[in-house]
PDB file of N, CA and C in Angstrom:
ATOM      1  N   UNK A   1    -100.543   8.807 -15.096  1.00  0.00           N
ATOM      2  CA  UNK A   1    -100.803  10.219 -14.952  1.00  0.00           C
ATOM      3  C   UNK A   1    -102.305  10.440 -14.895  1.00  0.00           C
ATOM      4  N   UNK A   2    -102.858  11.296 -14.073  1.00  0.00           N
ATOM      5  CA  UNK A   2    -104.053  11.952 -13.766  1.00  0.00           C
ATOM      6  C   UNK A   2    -104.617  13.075 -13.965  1.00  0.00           C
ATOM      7  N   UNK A   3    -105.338  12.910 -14.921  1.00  0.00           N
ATOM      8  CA  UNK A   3    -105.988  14.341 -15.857  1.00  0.00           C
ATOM      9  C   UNK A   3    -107.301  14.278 -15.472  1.00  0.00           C
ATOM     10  N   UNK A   4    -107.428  15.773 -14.652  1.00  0.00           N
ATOM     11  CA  UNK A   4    -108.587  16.393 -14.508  1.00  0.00           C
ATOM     12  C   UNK A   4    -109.715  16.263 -15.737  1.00  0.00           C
ATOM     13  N   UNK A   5    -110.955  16.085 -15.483  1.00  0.00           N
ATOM     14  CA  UNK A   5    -112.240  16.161 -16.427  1.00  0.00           C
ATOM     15  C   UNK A   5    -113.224  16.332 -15.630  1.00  0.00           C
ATOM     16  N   UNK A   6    -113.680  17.114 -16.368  1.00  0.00           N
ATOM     17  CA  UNK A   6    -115.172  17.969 -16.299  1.00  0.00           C
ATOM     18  C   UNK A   6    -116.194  17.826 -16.960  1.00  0.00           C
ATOM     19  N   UNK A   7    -117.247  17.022 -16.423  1.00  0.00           N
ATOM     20  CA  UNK A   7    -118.435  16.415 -17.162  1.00  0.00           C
ATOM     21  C   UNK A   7    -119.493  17.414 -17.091  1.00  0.00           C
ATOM     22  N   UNK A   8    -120.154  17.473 -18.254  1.00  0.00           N
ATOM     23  CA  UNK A   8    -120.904  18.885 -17.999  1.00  0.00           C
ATOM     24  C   UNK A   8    -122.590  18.193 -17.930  1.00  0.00           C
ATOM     25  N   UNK A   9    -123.205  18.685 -17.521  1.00  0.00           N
ATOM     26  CA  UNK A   9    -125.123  17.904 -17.576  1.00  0.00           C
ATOM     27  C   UNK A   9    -125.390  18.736 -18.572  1.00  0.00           C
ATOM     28  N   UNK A  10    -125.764  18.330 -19.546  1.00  0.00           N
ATOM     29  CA  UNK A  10    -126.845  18.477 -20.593  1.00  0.00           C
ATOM     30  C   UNK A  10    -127.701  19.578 -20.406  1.00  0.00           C
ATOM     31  N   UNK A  11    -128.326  19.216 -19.480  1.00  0.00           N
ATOM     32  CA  UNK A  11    -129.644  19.364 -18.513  1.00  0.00           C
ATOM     33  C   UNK A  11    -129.725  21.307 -18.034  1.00  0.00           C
ATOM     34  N   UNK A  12    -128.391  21.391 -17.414  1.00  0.00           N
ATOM     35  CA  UNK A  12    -128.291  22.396 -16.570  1.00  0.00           C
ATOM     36  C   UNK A  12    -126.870  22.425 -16.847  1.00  0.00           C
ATOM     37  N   UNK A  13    -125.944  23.392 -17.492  1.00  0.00           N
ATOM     38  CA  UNK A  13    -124.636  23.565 -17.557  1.00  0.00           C
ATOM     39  C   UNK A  13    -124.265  24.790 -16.421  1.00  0.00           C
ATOM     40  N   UNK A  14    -125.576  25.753 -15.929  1.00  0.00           N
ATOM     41  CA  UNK A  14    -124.813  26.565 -15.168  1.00  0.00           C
ATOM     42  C   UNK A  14    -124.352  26.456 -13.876  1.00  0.00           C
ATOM     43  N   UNK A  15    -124.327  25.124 -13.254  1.00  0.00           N
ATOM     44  CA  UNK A  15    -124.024  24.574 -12.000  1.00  0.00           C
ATOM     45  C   UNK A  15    -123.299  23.484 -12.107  1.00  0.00           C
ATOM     46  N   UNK A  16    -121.978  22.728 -12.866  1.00  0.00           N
ATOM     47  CA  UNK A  16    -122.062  21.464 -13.359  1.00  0.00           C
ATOM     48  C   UNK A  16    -121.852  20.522 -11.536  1.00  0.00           C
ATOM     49  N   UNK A  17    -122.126  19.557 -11.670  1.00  0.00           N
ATOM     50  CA  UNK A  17    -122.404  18.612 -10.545  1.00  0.00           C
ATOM     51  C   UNK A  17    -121.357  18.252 -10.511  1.00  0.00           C
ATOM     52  N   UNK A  18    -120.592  18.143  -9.330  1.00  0.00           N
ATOM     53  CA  UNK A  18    -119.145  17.262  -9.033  1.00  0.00           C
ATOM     54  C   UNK A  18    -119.420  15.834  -9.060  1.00  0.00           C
ATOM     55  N   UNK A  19    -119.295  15.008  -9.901  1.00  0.00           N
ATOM     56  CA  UNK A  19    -119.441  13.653  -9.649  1.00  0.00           C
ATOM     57  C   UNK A  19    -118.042  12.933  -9.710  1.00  0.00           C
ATOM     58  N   UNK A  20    -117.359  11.363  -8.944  1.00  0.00           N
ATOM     59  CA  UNK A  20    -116.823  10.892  -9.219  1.00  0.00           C
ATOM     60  C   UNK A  20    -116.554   9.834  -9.778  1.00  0.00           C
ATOM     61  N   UNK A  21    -115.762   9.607 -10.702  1.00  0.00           N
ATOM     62  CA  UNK A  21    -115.496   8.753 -11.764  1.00  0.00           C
ATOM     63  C   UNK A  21    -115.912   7.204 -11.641  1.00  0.00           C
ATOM     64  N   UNK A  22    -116.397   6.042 -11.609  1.00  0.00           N
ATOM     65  CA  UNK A  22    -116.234   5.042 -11.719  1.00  0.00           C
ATOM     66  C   UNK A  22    -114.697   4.283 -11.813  1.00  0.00           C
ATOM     67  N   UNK A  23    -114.524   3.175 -11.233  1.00  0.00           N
ATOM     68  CA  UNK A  23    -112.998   3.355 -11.325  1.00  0.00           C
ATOM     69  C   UNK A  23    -113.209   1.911 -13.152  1.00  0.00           C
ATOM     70  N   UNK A  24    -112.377   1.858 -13.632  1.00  0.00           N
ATOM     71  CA  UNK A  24    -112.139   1.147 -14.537  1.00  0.00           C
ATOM     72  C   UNK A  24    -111.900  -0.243 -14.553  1.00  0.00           C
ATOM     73  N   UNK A  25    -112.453  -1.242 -15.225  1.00  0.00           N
ATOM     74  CA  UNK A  25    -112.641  -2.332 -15.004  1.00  0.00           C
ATOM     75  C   UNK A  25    -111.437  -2.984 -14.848  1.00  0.00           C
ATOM     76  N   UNK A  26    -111.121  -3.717 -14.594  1.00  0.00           N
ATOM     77  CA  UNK A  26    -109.056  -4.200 -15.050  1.00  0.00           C
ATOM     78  C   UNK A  26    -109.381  -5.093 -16.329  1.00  0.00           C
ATOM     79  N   UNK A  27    -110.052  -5.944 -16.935  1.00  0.00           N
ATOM     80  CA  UNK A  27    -110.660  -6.772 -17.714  1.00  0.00           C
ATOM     81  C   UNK A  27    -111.972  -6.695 -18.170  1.00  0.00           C
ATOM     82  N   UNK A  28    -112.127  -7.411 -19.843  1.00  0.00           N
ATOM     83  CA  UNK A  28    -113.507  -7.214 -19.854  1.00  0.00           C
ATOM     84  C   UNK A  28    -113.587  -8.540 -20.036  1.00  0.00           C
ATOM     85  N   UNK A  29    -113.214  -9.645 -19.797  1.00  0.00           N
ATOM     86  CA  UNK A  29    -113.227 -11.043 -19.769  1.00  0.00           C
ATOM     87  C   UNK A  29    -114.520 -11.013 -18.785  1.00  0.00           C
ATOM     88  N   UNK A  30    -115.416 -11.997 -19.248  1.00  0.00           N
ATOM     89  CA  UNK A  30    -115.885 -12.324 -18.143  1.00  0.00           C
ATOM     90  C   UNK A  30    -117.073 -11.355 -17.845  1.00  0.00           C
ATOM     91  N   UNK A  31    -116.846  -9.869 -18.070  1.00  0.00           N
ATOM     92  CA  UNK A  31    -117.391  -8.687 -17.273  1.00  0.00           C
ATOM     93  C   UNK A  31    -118.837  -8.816 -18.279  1.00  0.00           C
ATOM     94  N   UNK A  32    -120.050  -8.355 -17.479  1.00  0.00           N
ATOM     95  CA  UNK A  32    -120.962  -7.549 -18.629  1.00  0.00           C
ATOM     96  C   UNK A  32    -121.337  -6.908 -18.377  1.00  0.00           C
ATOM     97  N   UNK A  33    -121.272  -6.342 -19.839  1.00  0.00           N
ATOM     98  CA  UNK A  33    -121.468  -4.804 -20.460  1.00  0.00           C
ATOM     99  C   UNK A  33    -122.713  -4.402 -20.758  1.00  0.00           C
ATOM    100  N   UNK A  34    -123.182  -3.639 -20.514  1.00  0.00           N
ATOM    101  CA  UNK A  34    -124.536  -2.821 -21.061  1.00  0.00           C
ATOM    102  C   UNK A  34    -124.204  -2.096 -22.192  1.00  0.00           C
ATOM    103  N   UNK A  35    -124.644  -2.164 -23.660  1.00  0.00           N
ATOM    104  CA  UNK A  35    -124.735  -1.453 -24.446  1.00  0.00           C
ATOM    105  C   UNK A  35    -125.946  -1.140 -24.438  1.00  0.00           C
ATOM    106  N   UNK A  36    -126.298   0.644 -24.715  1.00  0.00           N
ATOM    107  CA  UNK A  36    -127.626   1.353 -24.033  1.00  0.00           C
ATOM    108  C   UNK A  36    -127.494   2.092 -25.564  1.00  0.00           C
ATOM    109  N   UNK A  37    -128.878   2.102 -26.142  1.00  0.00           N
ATOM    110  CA  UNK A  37    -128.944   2.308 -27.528  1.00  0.00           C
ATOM    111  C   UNK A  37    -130.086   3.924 -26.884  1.00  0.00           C
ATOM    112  N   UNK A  38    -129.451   5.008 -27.642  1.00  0.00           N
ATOM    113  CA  UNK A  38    -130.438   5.852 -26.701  1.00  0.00           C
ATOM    114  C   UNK A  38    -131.770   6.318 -27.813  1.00  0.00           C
ATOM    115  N   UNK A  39    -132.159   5.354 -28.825  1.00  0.00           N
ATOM    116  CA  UNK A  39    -133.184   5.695 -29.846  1.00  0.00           C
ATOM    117  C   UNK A  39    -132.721   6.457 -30.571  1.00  0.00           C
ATOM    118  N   UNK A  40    -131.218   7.293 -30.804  1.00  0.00           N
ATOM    119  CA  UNK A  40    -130.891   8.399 -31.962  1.00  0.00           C
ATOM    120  C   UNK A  40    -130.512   7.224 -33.409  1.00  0.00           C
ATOM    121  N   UNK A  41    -130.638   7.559 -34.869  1.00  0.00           N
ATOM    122  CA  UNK A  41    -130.614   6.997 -36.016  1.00  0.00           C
ATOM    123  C   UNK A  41    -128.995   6.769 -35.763  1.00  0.00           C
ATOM    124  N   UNK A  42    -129.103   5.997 -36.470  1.00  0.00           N
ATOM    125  CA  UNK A  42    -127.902   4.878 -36.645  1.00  0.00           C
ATOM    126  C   UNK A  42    -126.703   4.318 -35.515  1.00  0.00           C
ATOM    127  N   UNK A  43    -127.466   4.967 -34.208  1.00  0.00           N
ATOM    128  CA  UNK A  43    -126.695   4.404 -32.477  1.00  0.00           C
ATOM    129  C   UNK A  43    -126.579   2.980 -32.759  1.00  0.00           C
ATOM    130  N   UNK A  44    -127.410   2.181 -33.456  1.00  0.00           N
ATOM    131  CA  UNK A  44    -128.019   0.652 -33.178  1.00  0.00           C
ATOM    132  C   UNK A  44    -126.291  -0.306 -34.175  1.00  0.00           C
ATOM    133  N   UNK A  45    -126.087   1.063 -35.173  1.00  0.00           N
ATOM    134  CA  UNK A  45    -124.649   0.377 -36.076  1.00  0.00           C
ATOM    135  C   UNK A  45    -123.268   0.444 -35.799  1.00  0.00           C
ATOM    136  N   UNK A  46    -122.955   1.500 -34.512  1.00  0.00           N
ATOM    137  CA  UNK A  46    -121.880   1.710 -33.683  1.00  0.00           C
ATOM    138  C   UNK A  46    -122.249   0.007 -32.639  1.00  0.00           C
ATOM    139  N   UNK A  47    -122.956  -0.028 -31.743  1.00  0.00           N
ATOM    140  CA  UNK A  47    -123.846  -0.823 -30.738  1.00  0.00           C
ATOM    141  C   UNK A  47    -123.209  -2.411 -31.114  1.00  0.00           C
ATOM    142  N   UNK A  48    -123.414  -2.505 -32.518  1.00  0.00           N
ATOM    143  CA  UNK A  48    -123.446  -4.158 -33.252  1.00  0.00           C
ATOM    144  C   UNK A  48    -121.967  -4.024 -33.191  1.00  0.00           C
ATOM    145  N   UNK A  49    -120.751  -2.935 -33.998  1.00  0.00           N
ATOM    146  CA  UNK A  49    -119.568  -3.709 -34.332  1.00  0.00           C
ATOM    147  C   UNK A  49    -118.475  -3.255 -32.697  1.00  0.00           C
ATOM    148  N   UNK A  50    -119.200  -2.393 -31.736  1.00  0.00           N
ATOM    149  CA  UNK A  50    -119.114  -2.048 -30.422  1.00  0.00           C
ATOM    150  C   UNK A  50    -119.175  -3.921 -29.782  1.00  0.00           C
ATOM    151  N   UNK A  51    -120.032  -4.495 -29.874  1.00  0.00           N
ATOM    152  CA  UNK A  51    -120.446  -5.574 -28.958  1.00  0.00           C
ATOM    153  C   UNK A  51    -119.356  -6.754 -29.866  1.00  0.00           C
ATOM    154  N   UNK A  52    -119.674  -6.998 -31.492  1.00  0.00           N
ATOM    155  CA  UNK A  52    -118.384  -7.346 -31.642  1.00  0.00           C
ATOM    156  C   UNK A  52    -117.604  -7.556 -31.482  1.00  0.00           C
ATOM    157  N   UNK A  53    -116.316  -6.349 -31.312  1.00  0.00           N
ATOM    158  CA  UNK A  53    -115.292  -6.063 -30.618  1.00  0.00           C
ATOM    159  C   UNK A  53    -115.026  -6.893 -28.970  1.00  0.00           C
ATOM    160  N   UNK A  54    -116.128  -5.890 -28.176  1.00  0.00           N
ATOM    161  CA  UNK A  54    -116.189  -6.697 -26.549  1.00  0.00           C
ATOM    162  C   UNK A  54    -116.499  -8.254 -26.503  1.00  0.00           C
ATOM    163  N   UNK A  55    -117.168  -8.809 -27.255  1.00  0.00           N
ATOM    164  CA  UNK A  55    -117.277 -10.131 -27.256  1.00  0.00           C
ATOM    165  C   UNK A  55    -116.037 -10.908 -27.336  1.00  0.00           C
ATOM    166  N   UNK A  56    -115.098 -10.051 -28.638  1.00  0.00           N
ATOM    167  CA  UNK A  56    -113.765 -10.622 -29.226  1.00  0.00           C
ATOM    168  C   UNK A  56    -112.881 -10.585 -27.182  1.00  0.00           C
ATOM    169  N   UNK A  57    -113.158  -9.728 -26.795  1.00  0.00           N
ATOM    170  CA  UNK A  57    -112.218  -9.794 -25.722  1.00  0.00           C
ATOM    171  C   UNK A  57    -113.185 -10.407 -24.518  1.00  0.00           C
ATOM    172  N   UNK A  58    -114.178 -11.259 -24.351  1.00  0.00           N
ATOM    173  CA  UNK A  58    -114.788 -12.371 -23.188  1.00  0.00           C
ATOM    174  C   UNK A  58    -115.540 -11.303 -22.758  1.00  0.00           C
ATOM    175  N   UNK A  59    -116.204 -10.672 -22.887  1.00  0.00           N
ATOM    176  CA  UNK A  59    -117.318  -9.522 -22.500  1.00  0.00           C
ATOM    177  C   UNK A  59    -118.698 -10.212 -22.890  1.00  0.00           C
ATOM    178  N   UNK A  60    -119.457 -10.186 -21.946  1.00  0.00           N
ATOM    179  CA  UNK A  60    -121.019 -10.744 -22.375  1.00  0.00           C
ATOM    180  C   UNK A  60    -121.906  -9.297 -22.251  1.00  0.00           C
ATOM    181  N   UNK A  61    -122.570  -9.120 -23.613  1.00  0.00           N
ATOM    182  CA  UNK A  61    -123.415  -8.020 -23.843  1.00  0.00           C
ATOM    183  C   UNK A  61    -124.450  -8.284 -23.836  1.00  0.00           C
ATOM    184  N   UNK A  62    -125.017  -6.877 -23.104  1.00  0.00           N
ATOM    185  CA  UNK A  62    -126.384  -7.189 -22.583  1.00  0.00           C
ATOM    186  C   UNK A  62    -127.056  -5.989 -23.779  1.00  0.00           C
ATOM    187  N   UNK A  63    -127.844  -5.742 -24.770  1.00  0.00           N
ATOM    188  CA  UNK A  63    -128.117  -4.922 -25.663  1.00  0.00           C
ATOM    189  C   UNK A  63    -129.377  -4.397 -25.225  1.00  0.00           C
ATOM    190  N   UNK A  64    -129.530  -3.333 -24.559  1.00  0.00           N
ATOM    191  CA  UNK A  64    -130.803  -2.374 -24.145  1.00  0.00           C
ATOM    192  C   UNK A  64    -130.925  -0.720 -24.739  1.00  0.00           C
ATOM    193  N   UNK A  65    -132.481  -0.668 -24.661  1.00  0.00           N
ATOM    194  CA  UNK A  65    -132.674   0.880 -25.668  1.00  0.00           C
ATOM    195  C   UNK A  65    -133.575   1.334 -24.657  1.00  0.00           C
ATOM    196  N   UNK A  66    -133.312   3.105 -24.854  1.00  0.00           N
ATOM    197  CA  UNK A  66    -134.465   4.025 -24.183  1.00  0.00           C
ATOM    198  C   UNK A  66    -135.369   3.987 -24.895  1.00  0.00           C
ATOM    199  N   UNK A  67    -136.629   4.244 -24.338  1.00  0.00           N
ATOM    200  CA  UNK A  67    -138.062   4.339 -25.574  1.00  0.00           C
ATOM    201  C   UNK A  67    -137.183   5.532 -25.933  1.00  0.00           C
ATOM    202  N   UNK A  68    -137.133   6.520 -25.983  1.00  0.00           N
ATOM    203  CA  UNK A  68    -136.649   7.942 -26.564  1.00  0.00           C
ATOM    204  C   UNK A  68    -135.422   8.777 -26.310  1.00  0.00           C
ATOM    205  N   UNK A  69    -134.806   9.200 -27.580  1.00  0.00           N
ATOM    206  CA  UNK A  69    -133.520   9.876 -27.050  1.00  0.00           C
ATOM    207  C   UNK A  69    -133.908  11.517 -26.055  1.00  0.00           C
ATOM    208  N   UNK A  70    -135.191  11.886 -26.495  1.00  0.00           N
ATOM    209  CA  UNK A  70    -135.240  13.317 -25.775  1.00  0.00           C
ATOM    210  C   UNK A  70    -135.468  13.523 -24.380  1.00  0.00           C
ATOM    211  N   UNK A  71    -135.277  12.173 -23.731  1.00  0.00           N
ATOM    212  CA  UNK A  71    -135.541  12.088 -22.244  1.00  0.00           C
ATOM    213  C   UNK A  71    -134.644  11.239 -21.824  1.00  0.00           C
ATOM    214  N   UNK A  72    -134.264  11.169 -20.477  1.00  0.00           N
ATOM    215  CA  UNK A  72    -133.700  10.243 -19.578  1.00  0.00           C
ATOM    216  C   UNK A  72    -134.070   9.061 -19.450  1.00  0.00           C
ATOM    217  N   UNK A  73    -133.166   8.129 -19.277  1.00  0.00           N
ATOM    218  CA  UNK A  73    -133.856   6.181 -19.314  1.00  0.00           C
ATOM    219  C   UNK A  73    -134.481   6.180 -18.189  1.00  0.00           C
ATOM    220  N   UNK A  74    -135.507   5.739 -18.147  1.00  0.00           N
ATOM    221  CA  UNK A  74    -136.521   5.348 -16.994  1.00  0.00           C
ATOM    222  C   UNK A  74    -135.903   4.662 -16.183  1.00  0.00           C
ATOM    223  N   UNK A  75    -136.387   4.764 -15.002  1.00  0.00           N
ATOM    224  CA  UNK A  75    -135.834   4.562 -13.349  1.00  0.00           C
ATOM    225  C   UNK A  75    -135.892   3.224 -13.842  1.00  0.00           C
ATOM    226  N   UNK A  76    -136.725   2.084 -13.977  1.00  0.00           N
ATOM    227  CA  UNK A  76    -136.765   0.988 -14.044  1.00  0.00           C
ATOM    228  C   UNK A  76    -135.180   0.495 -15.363  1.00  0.00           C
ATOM    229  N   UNK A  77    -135.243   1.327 -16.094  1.00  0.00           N
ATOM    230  CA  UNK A  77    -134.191   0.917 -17.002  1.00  0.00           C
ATOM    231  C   UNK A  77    -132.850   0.976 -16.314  1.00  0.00           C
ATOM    232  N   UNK A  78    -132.454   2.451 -15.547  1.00  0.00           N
ATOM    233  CA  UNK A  78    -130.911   2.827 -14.493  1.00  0.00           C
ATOM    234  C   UNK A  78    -130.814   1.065 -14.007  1.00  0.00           C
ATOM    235  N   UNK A  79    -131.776   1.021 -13.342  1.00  0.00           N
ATOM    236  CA  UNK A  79    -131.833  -0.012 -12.516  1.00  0.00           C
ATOM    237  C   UNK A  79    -131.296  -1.393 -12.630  1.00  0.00           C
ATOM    238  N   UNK A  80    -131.868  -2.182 -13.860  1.00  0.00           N
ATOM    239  CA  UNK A  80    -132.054  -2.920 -14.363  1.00  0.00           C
ATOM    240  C   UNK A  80    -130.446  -2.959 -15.103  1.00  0.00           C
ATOM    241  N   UNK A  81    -129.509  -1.960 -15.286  1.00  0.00           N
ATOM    242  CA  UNK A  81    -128.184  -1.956 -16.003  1.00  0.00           C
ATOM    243  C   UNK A  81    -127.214  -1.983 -14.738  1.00  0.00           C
ATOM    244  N   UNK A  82    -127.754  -1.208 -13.416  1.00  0.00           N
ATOM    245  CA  UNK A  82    -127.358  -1.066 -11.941  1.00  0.00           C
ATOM    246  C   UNK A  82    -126.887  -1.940 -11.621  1.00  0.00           C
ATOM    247  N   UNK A  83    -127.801  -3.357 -11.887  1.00  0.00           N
ATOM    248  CA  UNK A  83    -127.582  -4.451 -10.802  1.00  0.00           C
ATOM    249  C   UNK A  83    -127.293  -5.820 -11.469  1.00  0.00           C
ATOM    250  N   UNK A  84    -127.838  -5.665 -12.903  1.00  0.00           N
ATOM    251  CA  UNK A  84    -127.236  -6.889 -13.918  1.00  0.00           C
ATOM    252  C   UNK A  84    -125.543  -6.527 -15.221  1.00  0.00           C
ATOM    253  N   UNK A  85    -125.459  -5.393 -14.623  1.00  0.00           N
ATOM    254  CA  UNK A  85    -123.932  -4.968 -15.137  1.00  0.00           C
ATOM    255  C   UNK A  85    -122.792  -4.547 -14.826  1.00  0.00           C
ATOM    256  N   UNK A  86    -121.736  -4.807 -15.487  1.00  0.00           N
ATOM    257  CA  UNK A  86    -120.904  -4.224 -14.541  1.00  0.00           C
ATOM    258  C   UNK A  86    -119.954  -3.053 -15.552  1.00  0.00           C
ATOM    259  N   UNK A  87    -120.621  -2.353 -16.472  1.00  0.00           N
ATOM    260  CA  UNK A  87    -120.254  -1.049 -17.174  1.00  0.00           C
ATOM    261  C   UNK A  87    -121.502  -1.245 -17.908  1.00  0.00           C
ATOM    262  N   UNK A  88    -121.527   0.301 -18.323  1.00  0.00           N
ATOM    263  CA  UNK A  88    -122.676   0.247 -19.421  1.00  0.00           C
ATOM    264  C   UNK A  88    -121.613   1.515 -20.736  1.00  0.00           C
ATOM    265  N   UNK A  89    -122.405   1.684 -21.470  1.00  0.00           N
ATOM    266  CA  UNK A  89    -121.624   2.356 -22.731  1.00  0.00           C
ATOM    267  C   UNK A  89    -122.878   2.599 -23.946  1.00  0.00           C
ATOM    268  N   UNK A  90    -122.848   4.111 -23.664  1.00  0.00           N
ATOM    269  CA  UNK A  90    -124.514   4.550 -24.407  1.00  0.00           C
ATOM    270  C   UNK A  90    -123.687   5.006 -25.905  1.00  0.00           C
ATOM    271  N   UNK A  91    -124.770   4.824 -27.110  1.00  0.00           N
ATOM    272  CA  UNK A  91    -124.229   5.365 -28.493  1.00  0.00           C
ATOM    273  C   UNK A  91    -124.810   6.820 -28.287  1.00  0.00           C
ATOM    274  N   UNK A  92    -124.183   7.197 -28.797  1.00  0.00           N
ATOM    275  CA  UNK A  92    -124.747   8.888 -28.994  1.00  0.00           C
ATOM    276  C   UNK A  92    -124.345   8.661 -30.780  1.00  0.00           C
ATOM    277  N   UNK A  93    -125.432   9.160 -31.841  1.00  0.00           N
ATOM    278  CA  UNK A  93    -125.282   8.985 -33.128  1.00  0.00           C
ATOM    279  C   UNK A  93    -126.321   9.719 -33.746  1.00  0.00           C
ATOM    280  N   UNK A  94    -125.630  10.356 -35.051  1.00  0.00           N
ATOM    281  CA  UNK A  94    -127.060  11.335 -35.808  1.00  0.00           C
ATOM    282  C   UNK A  94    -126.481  10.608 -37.760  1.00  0.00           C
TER     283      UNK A  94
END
């Protein structure tokens, strides 16, 4: 079954952007993952038992951080998760 979702931007909620979904991996054997630590306090303790877990199922983690949560990851960072990953998965944590 197929349930509609609506991702809202942060940024600008009064226009939200139609984007489409990524399709879902079939396996994480094998696959790697970007865990993206976005500098908020205690993201880094979800991140550790997060990679844990994916390891337990053949996932190779790649562990990367924004200099800062109050901004967007630098072009060089998108990039760099773009082309050496194949999902990424950011902590959001306070």
């Amino acid at each position: 079954m197929t349930v509609a979702t609506t991702v809202l931007d942060p940024t600008d909620e009064s226009q939200p952007a139609a984007r489409q979904h990524a399709p879902r991996l079939d396996t994480l054997a094998g696959r790697r993952i970007a865990l993206l630590d976005i500098s908020k306090a205690r993201g880094d303790i979800f991140l550790d038992r997060l990679a844990e877990h994916l390891g337990e199922h053949g996932a190779h983690v790649e562990r990367l951080r924004k200099p800062t949560f109050s901004r967007p990851a630098p072009a060089d960072l998108r990039q760099e998760i773009a082309t050496r990953c194949d999902a990424v998965i950011e902590a959001l944590a306070d």
